[in-house]
Protein backbone atom coordinates (compact mmCIF):
# COMPACT_ATOMS: atom_id res chain seq x y z
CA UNK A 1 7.31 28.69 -10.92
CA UNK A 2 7.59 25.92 -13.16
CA UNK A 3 5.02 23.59 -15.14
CA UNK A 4 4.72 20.42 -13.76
CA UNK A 5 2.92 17.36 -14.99
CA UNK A 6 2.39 14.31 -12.78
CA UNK A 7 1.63 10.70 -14.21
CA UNK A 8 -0.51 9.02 -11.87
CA UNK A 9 -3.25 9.65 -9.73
CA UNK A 10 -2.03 6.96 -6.77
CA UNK A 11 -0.73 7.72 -3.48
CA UNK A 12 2.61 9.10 -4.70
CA UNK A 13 0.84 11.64 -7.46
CA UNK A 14 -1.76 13.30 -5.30
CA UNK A 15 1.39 13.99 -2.57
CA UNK A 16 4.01 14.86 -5.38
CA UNK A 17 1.09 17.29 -6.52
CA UNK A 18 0.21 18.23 -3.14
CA UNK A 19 3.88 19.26 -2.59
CA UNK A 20 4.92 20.17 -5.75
CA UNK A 21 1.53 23.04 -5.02
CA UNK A 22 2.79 24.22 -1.89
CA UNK A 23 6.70 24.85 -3.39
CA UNK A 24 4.35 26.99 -5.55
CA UNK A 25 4.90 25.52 -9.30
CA UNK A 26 1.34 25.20 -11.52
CA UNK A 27 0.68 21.31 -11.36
CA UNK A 28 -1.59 19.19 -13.69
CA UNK A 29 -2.40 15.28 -12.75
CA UNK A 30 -3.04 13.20 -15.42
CA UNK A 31 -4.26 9.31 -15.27
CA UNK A 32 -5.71 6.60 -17.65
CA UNK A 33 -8.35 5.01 -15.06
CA UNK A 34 -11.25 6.80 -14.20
CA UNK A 35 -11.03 6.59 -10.76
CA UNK A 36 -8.47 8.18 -8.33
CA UNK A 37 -6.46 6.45 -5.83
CA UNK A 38 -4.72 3.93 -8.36
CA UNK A 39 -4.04 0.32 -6.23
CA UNK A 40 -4.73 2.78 -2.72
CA UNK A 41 -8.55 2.70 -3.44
CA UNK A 42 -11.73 0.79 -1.92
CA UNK A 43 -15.36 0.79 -2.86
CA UNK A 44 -18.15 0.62 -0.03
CA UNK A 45 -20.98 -2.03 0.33
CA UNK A 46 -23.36 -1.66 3.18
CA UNK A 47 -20.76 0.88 4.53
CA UNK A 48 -17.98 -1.28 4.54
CA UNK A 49 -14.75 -0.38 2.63
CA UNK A 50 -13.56 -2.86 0.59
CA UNK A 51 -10.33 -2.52 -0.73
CA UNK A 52 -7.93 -5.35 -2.12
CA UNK A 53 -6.49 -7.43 1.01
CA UNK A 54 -4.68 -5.82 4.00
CA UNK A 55 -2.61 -3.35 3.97
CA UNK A 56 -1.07 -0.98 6.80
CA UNK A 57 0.91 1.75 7.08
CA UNK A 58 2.25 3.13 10.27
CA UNK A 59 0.52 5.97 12.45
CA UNK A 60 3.18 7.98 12.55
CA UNK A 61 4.40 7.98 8.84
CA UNK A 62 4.97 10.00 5.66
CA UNK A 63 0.94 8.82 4.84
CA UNK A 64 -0.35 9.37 7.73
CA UNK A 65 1.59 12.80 8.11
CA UNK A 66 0.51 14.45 4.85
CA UNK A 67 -3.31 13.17 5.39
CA UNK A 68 -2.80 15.03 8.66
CA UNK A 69 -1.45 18.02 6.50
CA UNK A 70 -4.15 17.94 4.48
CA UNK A 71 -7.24 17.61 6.09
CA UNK A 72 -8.53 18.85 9.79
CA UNK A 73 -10.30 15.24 10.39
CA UNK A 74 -8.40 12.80 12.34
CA UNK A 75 -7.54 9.23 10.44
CA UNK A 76 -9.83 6.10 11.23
CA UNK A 77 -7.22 4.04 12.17
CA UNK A 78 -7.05 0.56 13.98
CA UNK A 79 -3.75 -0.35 15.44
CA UNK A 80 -3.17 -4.37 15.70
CA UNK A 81 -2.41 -5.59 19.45
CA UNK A 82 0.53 -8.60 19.28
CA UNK A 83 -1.77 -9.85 22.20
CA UNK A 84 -4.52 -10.57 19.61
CA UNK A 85 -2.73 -11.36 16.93
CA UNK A 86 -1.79 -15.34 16.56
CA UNK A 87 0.95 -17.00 14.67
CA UNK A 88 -0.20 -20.95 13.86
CA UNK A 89 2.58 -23.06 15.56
CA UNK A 90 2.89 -20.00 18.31
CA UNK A 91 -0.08 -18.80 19.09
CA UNK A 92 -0.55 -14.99 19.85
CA UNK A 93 3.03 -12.79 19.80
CA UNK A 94 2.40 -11.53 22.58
CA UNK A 95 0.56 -13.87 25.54
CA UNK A 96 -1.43 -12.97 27.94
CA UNK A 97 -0.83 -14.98 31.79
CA UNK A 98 2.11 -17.14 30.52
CA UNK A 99 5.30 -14.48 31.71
CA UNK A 100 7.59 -17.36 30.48
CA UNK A 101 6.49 -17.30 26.76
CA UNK A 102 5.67 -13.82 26.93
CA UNK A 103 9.39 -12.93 27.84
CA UNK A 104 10.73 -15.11 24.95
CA UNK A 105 8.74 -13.71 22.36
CA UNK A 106 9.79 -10.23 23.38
CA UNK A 107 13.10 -11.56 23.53
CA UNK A 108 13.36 -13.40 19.68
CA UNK A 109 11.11 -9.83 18.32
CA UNK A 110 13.76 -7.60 20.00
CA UNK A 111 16.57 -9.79 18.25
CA UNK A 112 14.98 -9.74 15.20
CA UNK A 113 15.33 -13.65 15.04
CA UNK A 114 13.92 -14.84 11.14
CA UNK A 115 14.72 -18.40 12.15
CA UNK A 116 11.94 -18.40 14.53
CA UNK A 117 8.15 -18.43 13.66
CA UNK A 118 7.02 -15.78 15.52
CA UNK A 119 9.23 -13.63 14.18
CA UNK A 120 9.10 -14.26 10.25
CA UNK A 121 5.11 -14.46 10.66
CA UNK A 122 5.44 -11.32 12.18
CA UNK A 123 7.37 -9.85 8.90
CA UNK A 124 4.66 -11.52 6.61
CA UNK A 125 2.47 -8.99 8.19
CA UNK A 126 4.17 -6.07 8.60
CA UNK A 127 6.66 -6.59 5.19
CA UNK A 128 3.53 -8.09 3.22
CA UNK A 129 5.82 -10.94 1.67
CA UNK A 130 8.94 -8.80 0.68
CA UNK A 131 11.92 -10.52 1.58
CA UNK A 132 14.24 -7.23 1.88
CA UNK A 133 11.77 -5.13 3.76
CA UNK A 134 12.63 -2.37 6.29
CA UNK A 135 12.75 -3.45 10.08
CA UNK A 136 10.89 -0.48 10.96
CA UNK A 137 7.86 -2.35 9.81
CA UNK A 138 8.45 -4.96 12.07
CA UNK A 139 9.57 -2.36 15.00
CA UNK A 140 6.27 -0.12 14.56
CA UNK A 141 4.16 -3.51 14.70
CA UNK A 142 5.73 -3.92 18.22
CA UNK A 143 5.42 -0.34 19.56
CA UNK A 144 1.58 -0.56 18.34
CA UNK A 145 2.07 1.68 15.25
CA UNK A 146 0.98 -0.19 12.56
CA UNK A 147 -2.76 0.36 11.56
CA UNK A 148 -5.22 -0.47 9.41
CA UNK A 149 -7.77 2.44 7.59
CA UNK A 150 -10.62 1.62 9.25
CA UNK A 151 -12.42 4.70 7.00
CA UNK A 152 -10.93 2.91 3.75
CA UNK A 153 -8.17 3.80 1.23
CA UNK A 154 -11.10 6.21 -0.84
CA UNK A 155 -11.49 8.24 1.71
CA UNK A 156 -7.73 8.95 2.47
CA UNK A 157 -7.66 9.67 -1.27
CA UNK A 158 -10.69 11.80 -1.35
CA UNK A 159 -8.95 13.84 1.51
CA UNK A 160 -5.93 14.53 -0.93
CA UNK A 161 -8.10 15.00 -3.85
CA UNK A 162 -10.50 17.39 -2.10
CA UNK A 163 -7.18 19.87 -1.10
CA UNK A 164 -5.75 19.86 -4.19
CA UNK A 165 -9.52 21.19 -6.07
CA UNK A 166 -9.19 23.75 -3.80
CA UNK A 167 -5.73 25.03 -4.35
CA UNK A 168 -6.76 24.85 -8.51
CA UNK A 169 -4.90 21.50 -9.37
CA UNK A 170 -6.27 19.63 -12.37
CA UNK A 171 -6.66 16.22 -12.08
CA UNK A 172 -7.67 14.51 -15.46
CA UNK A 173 -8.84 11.29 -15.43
CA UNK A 174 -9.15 8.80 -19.16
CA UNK A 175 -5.81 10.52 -20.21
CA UNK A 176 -3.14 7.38 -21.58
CA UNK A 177 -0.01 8.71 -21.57
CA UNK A 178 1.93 6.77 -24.32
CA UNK A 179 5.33 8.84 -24.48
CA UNK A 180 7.75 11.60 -23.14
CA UNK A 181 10.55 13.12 -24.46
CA UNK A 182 12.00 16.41 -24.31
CA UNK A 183 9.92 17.96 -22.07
CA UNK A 184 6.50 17.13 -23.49
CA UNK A 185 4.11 14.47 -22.33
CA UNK A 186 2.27 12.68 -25.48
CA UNK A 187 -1.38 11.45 -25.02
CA UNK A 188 -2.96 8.12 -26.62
CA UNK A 189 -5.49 10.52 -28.18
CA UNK A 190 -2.98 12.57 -29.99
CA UNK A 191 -2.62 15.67 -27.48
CA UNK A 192 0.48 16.87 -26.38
CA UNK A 193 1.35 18.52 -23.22
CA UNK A 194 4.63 20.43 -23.32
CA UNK A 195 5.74 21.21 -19.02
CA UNK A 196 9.26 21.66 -17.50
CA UNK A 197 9.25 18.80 -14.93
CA UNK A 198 7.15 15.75 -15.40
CA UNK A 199 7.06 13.36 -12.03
CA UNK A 200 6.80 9.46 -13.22
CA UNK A 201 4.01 8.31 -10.24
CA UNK A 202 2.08 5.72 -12.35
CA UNK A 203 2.74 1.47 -11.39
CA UNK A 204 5.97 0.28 -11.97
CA UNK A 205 4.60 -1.78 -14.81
CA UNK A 206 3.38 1.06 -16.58
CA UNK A 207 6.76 3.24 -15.16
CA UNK A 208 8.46 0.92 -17.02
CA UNK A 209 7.69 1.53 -20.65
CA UNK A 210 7.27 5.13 -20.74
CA UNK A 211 10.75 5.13 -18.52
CA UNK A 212 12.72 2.31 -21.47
CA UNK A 213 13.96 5.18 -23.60
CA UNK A 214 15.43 7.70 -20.36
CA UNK A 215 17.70 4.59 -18.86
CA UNK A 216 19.89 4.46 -21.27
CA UNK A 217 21.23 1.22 -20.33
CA UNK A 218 20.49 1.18 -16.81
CA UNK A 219 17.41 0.22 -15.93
CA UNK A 220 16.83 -0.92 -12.83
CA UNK A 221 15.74 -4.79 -12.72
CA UNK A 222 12.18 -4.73 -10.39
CA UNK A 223 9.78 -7.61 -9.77
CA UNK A 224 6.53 -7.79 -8.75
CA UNK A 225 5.45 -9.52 -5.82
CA UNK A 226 1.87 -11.09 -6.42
CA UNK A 227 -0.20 -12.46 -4.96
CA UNK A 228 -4.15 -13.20 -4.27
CA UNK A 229 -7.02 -11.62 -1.84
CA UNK A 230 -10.43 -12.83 -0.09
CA UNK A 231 -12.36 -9.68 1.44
CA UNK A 232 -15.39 -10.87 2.90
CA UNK A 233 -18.22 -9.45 4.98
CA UNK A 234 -19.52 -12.29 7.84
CA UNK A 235 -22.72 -11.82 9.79
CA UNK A 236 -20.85 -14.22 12.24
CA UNK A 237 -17.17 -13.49 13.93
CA UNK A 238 -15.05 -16.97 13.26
CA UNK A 239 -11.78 -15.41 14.38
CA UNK A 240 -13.58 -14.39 17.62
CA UNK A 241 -11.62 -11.44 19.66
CA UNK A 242 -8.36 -12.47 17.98
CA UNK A 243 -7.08 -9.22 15.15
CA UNK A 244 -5.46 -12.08 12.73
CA UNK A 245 -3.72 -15.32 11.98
CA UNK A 246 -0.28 -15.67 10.25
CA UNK A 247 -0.15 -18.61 8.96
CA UNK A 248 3.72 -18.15 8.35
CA UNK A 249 3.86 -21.66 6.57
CA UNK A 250 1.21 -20.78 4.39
CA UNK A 251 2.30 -17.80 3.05
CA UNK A 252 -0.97 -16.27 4.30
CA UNK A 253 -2.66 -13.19 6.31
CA UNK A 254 -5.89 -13.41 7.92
CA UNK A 255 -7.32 -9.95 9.45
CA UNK A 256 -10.71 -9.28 11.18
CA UNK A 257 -10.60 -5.17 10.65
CA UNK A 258 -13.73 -5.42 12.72
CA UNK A 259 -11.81 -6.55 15.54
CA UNK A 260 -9.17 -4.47 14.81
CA UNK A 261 -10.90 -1.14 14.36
CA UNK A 262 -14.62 -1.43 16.99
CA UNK A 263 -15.49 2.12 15.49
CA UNK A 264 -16.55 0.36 12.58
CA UNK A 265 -19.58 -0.84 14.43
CA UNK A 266 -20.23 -3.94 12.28
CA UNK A 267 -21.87 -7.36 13.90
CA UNK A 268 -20.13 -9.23 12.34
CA UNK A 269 -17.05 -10.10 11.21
CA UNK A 270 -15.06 -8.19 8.06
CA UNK A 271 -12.02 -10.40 6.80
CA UNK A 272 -9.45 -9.27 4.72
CA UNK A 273 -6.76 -11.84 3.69
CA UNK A 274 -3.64 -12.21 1.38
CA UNK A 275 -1.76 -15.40 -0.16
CA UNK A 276 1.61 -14.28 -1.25
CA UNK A 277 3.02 -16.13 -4.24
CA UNK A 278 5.07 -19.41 -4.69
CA UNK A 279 7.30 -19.59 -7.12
CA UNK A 280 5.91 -22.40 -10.01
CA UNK A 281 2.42 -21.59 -8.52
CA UNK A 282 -0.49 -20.59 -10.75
CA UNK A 283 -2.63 -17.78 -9.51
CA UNK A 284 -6.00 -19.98 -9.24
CA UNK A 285 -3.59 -22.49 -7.72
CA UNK A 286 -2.58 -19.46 -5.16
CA UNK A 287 -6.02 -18.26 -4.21
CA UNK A 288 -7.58 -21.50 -4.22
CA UNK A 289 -4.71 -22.22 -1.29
CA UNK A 290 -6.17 -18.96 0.37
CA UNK A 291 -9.75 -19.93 0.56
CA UNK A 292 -8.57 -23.46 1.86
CA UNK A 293 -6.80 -21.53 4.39
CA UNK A 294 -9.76 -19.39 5.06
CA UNK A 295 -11.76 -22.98 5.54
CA UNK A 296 -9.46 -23.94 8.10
CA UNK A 297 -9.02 -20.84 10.18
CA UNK A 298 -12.14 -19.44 9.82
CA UNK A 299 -14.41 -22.42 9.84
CA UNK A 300 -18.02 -21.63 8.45
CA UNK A 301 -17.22 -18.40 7.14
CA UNK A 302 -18.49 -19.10 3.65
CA UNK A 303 -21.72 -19.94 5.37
CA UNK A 304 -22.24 -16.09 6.75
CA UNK A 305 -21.25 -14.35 3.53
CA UNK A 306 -22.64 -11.27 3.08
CA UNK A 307 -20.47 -9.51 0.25
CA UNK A 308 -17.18 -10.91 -0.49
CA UNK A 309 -14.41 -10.00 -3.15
CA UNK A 310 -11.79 -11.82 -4.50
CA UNK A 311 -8.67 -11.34 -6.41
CA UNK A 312 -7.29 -13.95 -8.14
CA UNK A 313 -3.42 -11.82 -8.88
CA UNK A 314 -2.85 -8.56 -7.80
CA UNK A 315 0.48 -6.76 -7.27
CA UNK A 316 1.49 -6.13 -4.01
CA UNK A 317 4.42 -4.03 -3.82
CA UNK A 318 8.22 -4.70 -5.97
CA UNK A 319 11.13 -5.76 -5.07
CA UNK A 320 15.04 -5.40 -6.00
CA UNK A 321 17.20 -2.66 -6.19
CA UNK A 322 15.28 0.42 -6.30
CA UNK A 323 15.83 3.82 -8.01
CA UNK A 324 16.60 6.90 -6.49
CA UNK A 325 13.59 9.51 -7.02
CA UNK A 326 15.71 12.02 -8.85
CA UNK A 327 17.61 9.08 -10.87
CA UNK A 328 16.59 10.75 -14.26
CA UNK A 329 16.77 14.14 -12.59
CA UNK A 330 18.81 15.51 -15.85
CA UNK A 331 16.31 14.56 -18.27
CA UNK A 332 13.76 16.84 -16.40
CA UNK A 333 11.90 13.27 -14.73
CA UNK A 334 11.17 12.51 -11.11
CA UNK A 335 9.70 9.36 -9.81
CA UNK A 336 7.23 8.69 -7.11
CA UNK A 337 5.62 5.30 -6.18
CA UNK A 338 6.15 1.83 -4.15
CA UNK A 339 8.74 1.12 -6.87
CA UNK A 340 11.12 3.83 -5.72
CA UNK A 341 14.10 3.82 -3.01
CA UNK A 342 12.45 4.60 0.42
CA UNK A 343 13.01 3.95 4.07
CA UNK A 344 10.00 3.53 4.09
CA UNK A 345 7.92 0.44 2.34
CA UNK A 346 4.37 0.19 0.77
CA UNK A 347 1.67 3.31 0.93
CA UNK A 348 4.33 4.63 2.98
CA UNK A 349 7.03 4.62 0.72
CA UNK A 350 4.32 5.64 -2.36
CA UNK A 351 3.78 8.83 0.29
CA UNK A 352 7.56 9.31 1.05
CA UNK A 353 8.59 9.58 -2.13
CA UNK A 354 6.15 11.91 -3.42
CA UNK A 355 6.66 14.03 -0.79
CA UNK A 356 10.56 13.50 -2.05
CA UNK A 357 9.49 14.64 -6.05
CA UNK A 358 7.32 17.29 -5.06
CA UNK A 359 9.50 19.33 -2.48
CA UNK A 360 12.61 18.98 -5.06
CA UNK A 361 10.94 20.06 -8.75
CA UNK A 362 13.42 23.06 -8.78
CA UNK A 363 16.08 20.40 -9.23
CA UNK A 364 15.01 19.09 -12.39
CA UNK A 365 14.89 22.41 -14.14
CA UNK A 366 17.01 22.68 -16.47
């Protein structure tokens, strides 16, 4: 059995833990924010979960599988129909009474054809502006496997949280990890925590700096991908029936999860959308282009507010070449998170790759 300390209390810690606790080693979870769930969290108003724009995972993937795992209650998920989802210049990617178009869209999908609109708005959505994302996000989009939470991200978090209190994991919150090195993990408020593996499951920002001295040289070169959110409660439904607009020219992502998931039971309408950044672009510069978008494909919304949130920059997911999870293996280090090679991209990858670091710990061992 060995000690193991994981940094971060995101999507990729609480599986890394979760796994690292069934392989049977004594795991501690330590993060700076006082809150779990790290960018995979959402607060509720009214009963709605707010989060921070859309974000989907498929229904049959690494997330989905270890919240299955974990917990006897079945996901809330809403899976987006290419009938009601519309691409501007297109219209929806998959039409209803017009064979002819229908059969061409299936066609251009099928052949993975990025010159066409229909088929780079539909990797906007499903790659969330990543340029080198995974077909499979694209492929799971057209087999009607790519879902939103319709219970939001806290409560797939609470899930994990709530199995690992009962196996005995501790999961500290407030603790700012400032160093590691040689096996012990050094706190901002002078505590030090000697353990035989530590897993690396924080942001890749913060991965980053407490990562700088292991590389030796070699550190991989990652970029964020930013960009800005509108989440917005309507007591009207502007997007009608329709699940979304891509806006593929834009750069933006419109979603009604009330469409998209009816066991919500709202009235109304509950948009989530994303502008993904330009390069030269400021971020007020980026969301103001997002709420003229909203203007123009939802018309009135701002009229039927009822909460709203938005997010000027937030940090989608990073791209480049990513490093393996056991890249720093010999220096007792794992690494979990987003940031991390996957086949797998987003909360899915942050789950994969936990999974990954916790089910190989005896590896790092010296």
């Amino acid at each position: 059995m060995a000690r193991v300390t994981v940094i971060g209390a995101g999507l990729s810690g609480l599986t890394a833990a979760l796994y690292a606790t069934t392989a049977g080693h004594h795991v501690v979870i330590l993060d700076r924010g006082e809150h779990l769930g790290g960018r995979g969290t959402s607060e509720s108003f009214d009963g709605i979960p707010f989060g921070f724009g859309p974000h989907l995972l498929q229904s049959n993937g690494p997330l989905a599988k270890v919240t299955k795992k974990v917990s006897r209650l079945k996901m809330v998920l809403g899976t987006l129909r290419l009938d009601r989802l519309h691409v501007t210049g297109v219209g929806p990617l998959r039409p209803r009474g017009n064979v002819k178009q229908a059969s061409l869209l299936r066609r251009v999908l099928k052949a993975n054809d990025r010159t066409h609109p229909a088929v780079s708005g539909a990797h906007l959505l499903a790659d969330m502006g990543a340029l080198d994302a995974h077909a499979s996000r694209v492929q799971a989009l057209q087999k009607g496997k790519l879902c939103v939470v319709g219970e939001g991200w806290s409560g797939v978090v609470g899930r994990m949280a709530s199995a690992l209190d009962e196996v005995g994991v501790l999961i500290e919150a407030g603790c700012d990890v400032v160093s590691i090195q040689n096996g012990t993990v050094y706190l901002a408020d002078k505590r030090e925590l000697e353990t035989d593996v530590i897993i690396v499951a924080c942001g890749w920002k913060r991965a980053k700096k407490l990562l700088s001295p292991h590389w030796l040289g070699k550190e991989p070169a990652l970029q964020p991908i930013l960009a800005s959110t509108v989440d917005a409660a309507l007591s009207s439904r502007p997007l009608t029936q329709r699940h979304g607009i891509i806006d593929e020219e834009g750069g933006v992502v419109i979603l009604d999860y009330a469409n998209i998931q009816p066991r919500m039971k709202l009235d109304g309408a509950f948009l989530s959308s994303v502008a993904f950044e330009r390069e030269g672009e400021s971020h007020e510069s980026r969301l103001q282009r997002l709420n003229e978008a909203l203007d123009h494909h939802a018309p009135g919304w701002r009229n039927h507010l009822i909460h709203e949130r938005q997010q000027r920059t937030i940090t989608i997911q990073t791209s480049g070449e990513k490093p393996a999870f056991d890249a720093l293996c010999g220096e007792g280090i794992l690494l979990a998170g987003e940031w991390v090679a996957s086949i797998h991209a987003l909360a899915d990858a942050a789950a994969h790759t936990g999974k990954e670091a916790g089910q190989h710990v005896s590896s790092a061992l010296d």
